[in-house]
PDB file of N, CA and C in Angstrom:
ATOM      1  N   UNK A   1      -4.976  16.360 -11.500  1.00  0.00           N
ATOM      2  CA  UNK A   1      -5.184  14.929 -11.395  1.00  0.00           C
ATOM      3  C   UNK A   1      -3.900  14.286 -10.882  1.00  0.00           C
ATOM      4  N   UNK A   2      -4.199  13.525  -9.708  1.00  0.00           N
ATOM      5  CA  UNK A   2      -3.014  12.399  -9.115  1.00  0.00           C
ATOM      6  C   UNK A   2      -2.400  11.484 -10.329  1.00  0.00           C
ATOM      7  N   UNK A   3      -1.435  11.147 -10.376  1.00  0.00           N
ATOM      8  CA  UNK A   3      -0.708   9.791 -11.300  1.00  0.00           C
ATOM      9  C   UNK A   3      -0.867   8.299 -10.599  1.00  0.00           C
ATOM     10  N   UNK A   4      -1.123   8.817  -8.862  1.00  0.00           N
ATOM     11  CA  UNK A   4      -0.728   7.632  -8.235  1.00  0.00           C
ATOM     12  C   UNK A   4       0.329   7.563  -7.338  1.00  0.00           C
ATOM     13  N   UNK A   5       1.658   8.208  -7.833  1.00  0.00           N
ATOM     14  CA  UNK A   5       2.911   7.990  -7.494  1.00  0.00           C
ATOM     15  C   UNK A   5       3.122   8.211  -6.194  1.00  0.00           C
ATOM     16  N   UNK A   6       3.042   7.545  -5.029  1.00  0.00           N
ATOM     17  CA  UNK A   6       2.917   7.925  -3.879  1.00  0.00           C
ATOM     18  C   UNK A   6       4.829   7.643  -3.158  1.00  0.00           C
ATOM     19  N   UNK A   7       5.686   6.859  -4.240  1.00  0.00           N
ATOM     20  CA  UNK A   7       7.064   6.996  -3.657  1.00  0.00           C
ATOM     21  C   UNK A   7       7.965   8.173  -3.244  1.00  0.00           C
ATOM     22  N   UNK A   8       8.350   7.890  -2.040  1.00  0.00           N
ATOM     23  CA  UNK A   8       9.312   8.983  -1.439  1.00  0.00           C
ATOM     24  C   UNK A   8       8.407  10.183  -0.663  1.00  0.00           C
ATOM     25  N   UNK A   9       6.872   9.690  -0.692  1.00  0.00           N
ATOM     26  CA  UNK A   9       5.970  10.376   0.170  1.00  0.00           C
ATOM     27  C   UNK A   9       5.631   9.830   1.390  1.00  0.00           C
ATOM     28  N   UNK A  10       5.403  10.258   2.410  1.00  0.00           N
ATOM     29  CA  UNK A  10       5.287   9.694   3.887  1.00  0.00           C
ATOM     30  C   UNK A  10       3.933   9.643   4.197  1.00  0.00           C
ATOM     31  N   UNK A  11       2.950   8.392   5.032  1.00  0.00           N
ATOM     32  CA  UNK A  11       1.811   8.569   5.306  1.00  0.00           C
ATOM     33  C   UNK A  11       1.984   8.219   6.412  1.00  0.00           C
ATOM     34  N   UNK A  12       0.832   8.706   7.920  1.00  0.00           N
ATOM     35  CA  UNK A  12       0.577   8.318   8.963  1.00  0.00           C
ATOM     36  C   UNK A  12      -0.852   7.691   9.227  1.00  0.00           C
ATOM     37  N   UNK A  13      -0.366   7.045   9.896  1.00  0.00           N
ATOM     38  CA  UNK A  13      -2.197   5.798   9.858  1.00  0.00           C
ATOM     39  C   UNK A  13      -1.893   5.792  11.136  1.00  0.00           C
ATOM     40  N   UNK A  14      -3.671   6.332  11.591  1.00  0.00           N
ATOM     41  CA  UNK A  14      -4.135   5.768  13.033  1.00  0.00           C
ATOM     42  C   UNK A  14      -4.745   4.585  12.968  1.00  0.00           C
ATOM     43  N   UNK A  15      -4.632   3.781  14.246  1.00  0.00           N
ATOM     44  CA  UNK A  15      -5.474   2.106  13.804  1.00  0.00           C
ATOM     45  C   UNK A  15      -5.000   1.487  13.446  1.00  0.00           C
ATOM     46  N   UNK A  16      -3.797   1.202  12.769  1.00  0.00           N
ATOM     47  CA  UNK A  16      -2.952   0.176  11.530  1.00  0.00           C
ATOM     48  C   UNK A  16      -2.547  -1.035  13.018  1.00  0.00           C
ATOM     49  N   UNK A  17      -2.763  -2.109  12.438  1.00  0.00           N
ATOM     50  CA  UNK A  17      -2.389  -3.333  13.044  1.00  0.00           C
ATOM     51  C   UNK A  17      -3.898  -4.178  13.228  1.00  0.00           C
ATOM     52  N   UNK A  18      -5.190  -3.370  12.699  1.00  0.00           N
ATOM     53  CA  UNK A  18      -6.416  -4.139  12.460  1.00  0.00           C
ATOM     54  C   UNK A  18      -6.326  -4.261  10.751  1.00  0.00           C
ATOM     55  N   UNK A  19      -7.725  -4.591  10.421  1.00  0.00           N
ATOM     56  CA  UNK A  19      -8.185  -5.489   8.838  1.00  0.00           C
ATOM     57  C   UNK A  19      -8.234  -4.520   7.868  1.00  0.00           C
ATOM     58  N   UNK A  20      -8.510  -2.844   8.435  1.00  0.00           N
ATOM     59  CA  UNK A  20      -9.001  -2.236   7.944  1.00  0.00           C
ATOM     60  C   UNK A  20      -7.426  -1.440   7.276  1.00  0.00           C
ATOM     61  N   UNK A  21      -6.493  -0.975   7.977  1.00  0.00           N
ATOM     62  CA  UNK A  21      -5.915  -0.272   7.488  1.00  0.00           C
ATOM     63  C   UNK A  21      -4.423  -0.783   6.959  1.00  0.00           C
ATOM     64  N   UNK A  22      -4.129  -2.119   7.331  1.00  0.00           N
ATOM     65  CA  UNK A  22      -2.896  -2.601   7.550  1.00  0.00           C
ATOM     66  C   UNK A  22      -2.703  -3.558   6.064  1.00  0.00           C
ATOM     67  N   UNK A  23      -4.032  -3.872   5.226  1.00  0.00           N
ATOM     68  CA  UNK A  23      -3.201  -3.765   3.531  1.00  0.00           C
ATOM     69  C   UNK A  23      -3.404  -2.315   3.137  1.00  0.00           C
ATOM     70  N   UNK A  24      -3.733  -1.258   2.892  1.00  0.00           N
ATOM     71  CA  UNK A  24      -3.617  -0.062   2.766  1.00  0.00           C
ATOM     72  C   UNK A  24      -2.159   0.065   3.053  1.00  0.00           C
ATOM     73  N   UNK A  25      -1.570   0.317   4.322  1.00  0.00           N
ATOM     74  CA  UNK A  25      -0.391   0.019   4.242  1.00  0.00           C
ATOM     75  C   UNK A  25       0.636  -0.485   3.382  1.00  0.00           C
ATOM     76  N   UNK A  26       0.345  -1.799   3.313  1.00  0.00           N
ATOM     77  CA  UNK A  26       1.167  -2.753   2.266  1.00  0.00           C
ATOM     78  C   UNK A  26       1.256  -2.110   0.694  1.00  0.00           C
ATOM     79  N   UNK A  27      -0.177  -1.348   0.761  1.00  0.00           N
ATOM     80  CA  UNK A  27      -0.011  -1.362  -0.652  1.00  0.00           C
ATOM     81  C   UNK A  27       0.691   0.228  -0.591  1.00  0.00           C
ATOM     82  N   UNK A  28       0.594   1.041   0.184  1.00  0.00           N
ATOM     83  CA  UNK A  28       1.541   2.491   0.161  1.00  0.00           C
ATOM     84  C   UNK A  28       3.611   1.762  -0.021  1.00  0.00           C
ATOM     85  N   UNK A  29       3.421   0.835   1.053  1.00  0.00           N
ATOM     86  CA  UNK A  29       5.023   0.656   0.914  1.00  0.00           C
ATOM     87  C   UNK A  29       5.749  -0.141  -0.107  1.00  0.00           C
ATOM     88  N   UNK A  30       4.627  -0.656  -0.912  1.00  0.00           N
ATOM     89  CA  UNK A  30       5.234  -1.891  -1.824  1.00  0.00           C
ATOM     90  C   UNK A  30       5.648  -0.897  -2.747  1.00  0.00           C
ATOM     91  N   UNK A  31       4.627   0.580  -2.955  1.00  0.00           N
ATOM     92  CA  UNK A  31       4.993   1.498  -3.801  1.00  0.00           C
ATOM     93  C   UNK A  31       5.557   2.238  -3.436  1.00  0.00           C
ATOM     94  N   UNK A  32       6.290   2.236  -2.239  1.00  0.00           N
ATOM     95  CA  UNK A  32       7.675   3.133  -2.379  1.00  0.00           C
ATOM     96  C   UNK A  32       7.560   4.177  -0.909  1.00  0.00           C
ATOM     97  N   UNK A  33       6.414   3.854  -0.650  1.00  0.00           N
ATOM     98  CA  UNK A  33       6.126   5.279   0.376  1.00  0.00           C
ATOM     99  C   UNK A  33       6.593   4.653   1.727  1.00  0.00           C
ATOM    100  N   UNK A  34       6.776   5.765   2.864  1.00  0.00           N
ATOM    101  CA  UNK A  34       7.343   5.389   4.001  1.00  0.00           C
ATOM    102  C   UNK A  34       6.074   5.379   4.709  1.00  0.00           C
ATOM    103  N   UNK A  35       5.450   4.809   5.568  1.00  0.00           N
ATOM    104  CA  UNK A  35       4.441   4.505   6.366  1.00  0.00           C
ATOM    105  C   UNK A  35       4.947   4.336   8.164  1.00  0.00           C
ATOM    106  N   UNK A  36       4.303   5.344   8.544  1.00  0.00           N
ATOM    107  CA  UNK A  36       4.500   5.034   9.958  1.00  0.00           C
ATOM    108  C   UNK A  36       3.018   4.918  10.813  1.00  0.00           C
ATOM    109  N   UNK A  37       3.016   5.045  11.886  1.00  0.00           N
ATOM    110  CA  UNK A  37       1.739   4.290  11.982  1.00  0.00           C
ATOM    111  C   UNK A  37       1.784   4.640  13.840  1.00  0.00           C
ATOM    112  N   UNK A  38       0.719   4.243  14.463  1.00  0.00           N
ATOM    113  CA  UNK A  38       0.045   4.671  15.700  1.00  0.00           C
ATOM    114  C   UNK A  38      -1.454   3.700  16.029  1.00  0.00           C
ATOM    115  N   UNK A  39      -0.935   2.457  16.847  1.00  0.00           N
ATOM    116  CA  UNK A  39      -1.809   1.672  17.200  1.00  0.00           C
ATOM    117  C   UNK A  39      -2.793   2.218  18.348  1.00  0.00           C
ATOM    118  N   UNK A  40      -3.847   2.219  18.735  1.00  0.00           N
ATOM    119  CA  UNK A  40      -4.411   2.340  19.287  1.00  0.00           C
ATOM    120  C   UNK A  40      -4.871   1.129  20.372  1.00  0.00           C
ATOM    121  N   UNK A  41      -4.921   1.475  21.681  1.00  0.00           N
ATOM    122  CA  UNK A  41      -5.021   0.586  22.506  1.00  0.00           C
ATOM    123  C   UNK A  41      -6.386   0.672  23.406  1.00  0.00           C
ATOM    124  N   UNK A  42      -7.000   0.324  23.826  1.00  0.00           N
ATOM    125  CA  UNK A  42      -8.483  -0.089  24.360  1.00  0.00           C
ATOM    126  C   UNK A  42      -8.086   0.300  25.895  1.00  0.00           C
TER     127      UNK A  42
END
């Protein structure tokens, strides 16, 4: 079972800068995690 603790862990998000993934985000870095990310362009 997870605790949660996602600080000092790194996530990559495809898509981030739309509705869907960009509080997901917020809420990985407020808790500590490094978030990098890969916008996608049309």
């Amino acid at each position: 079972m997870h605790d949660g603790n996602v600080a000092d862990q790194r996530f990559f998000l495809v898509g981030i800068g739309g509705s869907g993934m960009m509080p997901l985000a917020m809420i990985l870095r407020g808790r500590g995690a490094t978030v990098e990310r890969k916008r996608l362009s049309l």
